[in-house]
Protein backbone atom coordinates (compact mmCIF):
# COMPACT_ATOMS: atom_id res chain seq x y z
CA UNK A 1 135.30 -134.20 28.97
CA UNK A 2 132.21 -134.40 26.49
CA UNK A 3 130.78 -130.25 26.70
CA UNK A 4 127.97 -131.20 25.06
CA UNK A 5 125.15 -131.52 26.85
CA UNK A 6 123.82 -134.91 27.81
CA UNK A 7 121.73 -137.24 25.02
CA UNK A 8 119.84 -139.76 26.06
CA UNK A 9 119.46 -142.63 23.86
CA UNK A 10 115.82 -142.68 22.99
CA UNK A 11 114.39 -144.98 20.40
CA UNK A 12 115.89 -147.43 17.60
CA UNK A 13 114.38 -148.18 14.50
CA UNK A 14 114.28 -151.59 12.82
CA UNK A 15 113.89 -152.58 9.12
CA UNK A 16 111.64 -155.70 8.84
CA UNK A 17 110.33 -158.37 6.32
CA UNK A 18 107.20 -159.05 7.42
CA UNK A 19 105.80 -155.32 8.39
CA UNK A 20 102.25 -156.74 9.88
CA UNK A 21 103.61 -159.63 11.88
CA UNK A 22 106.54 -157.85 13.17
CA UNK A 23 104.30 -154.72 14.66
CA UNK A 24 101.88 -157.41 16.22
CA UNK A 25 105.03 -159.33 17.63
CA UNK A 26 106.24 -155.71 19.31
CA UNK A 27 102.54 -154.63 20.29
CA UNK A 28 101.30 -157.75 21.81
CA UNK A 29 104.41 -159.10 23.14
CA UNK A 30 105.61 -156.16 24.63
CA UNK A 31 102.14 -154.06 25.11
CA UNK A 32 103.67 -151.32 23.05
CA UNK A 33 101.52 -148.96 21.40
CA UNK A 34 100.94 -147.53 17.94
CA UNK A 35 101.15 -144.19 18.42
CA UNK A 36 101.14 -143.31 14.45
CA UNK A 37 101.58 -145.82 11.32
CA UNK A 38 101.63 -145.36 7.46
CA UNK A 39 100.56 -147.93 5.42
CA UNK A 40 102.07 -148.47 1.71
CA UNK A 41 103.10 -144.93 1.96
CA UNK A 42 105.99 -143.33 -0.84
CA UNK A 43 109.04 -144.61 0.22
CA UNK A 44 107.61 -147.71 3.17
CA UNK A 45 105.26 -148.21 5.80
CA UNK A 46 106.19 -147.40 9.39
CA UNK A 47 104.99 -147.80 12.74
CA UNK A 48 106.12 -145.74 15.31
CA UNK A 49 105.60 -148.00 19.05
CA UNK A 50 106.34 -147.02 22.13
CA UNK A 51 105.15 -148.06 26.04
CA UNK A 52 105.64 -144.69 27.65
CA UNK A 53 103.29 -141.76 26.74
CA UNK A 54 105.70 -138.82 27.09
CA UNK A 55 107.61 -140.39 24.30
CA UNK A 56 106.38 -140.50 21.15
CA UNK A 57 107.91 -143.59 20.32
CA UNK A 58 110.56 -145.93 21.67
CA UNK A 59 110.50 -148.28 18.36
CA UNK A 60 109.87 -147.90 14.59
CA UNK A 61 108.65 -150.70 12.60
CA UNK A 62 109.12 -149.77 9.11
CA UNK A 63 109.09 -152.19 5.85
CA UNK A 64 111.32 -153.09 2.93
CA UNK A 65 113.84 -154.97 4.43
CA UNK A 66 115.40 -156.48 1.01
CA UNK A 67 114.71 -160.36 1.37
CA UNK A 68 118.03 -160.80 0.24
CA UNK A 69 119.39 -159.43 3.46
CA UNK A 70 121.37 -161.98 5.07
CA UNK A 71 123.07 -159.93 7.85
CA UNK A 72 121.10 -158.03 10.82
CA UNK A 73 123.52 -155.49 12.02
CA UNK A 74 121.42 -154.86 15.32
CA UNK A 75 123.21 -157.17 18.17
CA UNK A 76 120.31 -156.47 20.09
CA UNK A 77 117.68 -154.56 21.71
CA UNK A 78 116.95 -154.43 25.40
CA UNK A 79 113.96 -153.47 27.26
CA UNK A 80 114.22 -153.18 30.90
CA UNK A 81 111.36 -154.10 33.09
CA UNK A 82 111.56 -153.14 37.50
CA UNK A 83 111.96 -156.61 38.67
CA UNK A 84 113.14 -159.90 38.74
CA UNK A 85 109.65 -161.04 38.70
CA UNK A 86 109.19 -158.84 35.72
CA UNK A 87 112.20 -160.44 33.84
CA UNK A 88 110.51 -164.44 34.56
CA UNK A 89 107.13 -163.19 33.20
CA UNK A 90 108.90 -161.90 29.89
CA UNK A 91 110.93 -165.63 30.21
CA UNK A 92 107.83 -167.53 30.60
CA UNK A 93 105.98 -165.63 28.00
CA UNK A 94 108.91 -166.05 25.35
CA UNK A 95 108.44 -170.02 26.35
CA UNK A 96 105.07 -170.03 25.81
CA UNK A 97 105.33 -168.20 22.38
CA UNK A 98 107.93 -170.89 21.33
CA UNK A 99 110.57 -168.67 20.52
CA UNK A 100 114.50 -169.08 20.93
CA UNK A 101 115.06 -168.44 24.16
CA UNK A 102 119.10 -168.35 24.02
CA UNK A 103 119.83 -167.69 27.91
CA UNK A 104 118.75 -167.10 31.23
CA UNK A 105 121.91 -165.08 32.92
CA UNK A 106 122.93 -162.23 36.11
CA UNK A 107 125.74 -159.84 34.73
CA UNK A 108 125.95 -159.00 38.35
CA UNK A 109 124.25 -156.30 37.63
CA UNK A 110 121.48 -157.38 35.92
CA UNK A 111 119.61 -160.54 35.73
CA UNK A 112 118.42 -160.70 31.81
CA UNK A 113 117.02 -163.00 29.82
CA UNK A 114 117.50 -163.06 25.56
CA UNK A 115 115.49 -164.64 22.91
CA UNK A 116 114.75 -164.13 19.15
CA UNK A 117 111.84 -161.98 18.04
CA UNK A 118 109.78 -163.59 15.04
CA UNK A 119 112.81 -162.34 12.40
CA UNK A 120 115.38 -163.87 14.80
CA UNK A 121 116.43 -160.43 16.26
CA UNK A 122 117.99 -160.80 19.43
CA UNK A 123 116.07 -159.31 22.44
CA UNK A 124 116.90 -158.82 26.19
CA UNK A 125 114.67 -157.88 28.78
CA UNK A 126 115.97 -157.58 32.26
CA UNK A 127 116.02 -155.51 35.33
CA UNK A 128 119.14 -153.90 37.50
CA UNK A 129 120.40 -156.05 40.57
CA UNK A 130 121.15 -154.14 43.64
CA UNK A 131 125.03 -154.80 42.77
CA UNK A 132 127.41 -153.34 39.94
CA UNK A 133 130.26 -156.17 38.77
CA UNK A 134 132.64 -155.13 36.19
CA UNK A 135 131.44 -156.37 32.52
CA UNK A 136 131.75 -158.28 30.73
CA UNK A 137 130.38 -160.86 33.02
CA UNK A 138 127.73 -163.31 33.04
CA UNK A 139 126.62 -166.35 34.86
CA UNK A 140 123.29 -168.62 34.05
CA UNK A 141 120.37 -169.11 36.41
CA UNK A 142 117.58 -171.29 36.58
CA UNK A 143 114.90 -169.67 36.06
CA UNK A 144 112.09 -171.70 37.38
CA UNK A 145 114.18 -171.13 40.99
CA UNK A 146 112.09 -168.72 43.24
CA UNK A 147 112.95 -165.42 43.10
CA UNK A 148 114.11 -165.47 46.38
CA UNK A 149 117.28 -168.25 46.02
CA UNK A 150 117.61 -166.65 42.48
CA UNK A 151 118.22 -163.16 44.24
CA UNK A 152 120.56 -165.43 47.00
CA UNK A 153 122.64 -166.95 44.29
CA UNK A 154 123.17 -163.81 43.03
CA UNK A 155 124.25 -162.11 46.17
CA UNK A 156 126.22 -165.10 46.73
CA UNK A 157 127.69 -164.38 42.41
CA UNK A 158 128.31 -160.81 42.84
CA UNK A 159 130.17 -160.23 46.05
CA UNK A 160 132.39 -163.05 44.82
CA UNK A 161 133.72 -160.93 42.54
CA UNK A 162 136.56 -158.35 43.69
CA UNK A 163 134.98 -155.74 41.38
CA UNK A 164 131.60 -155.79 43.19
CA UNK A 165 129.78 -152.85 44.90
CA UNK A 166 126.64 -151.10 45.63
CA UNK A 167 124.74 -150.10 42.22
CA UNK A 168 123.71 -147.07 44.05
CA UNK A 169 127.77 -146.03 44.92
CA UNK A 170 128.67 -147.02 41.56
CA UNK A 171 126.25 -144.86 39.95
CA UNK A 172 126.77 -142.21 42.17
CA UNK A 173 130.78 -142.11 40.75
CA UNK A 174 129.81 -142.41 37.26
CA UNK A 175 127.34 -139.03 37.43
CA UNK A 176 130.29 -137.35 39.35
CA UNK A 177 132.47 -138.38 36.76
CA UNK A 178 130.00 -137.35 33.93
CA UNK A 179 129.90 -133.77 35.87
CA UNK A 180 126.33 -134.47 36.70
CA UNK A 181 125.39 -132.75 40.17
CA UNK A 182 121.81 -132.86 39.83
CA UNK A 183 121.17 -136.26 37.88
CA UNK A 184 118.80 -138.34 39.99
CA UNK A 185 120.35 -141.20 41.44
CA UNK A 186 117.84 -144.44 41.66
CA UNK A 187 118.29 -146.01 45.02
C-alpha cells in the first residue's frame, strides 16, 4: 500500500498554437476564468483558468506549441458537470459551435459525451450514473432522447452487465481499500 499521503490530481496544462483563440475557446466554452495571464512574457505567455475559486487554476493555456508538432500526447481532458442534463447542454453547445463531436456514450458509469476543442484536442464532459460497470465499457445513446428513457436505457445497460453495482457501494470499497476512513462518500 501507497504510505504517501493522498494527491489529488488538480490541474493539467496544455501547450497551444493559437494562444488567444484557445483561452477564448476554454473561457467561453467552458465559463472558466482567468485568474492570472502573461502576455509575450520571457520564455511564453500563459493563462492560468479555472471554474472553481478555491483553486487557483484547473487549466493553463500557455503558447509556443512548435507548428511543426504533429503529435498531441494528451488523450484527453475531462470535465465533469452534476447531471445528465448538464452533459446534453455541453452536447448541444459543442453542436452549435460546429465542432467534432466524436460520440455520445454511458460507460455504465458515466454518461459522457467527447468532441474536439478548436486544436482538435479531445474533450469529455460527463457526469457519474448512479451505477459502477467494470471498464472498459461503453455503449452509444441518443442524445436528443429525454433524459428520462436515456436514464431507463441505461438502467436497463448497466444491470445487464454481471459486473454492475451501486456507485455508492463501489466507492465505498475502493476508499476502504485506499485505507480511507474519513473520505466523504457522495451518495
Amino acid at each position: 500500500m501507497n504510505q504517501r499521503p493522498h494527491a489529488q490530481f488538480a490541474h493539467i496544462g496544455l501547450a497551444v498554437f493559437d494562444f488567444d483563440k484557445m483561452v477564448d475557446f476554454y473561457t467561453r466554452f467552458f465559463g472558466l476564468q482567468v485568474s492570472d495571464i502573461i502576455l509575450n512574457g520571457p520564455r511564453r505567455s500563459a493563462a492560468w483558468l479555472t471554474g472553481d475559486p478555491n483553486q487557483h487554476h484547473q487549466v493553463v493555456i500557455v503558447s509556443g506549441r512548435p507548428k511543426e508538432a504533429k503529435y498531441n500526447p494528451v488523450d484527453q481532458i475531462s470535465f465533469h458537470t452534476e447531471s445528465l442534463a448538464g452533459v446534453k447542454a455541453y452536447w448541444r453547445a459543442a453542436l452549435d459551435e460546429n465542432l467534432d463531436v466524436h460520440k455520445t456514450i454511458t460507460h455504465g458509469n458515466a454518461w459522457s459525451v467527447y468532441f474536439s476543442d478548436p486544436e482538435d484536442n479531445r474533450l469529455e464532459v460527463f457526469a457519474d450514473t448512479p451505477w459502477h460497470v467494470s471498464q472498459p465499457f461503453d455503449t452509444e445513446l441518443d442524445f436528443n432522447l429525454s433524459d428520462e428513457e436515456l436514464y431507463r436505457q441505461t438502467d436497463e445497460i448497466a444491470k445487464s452487465q454481471s459486473s454492475s453495482e451501486p456507485f455508492v457501494g463501489w466507492r465505498r470499497k475502493m476508499a476502504k481499500d485506499m485505507g480511507m476512513t474519513d473520505w466523504p462518500i457522495r451518495d
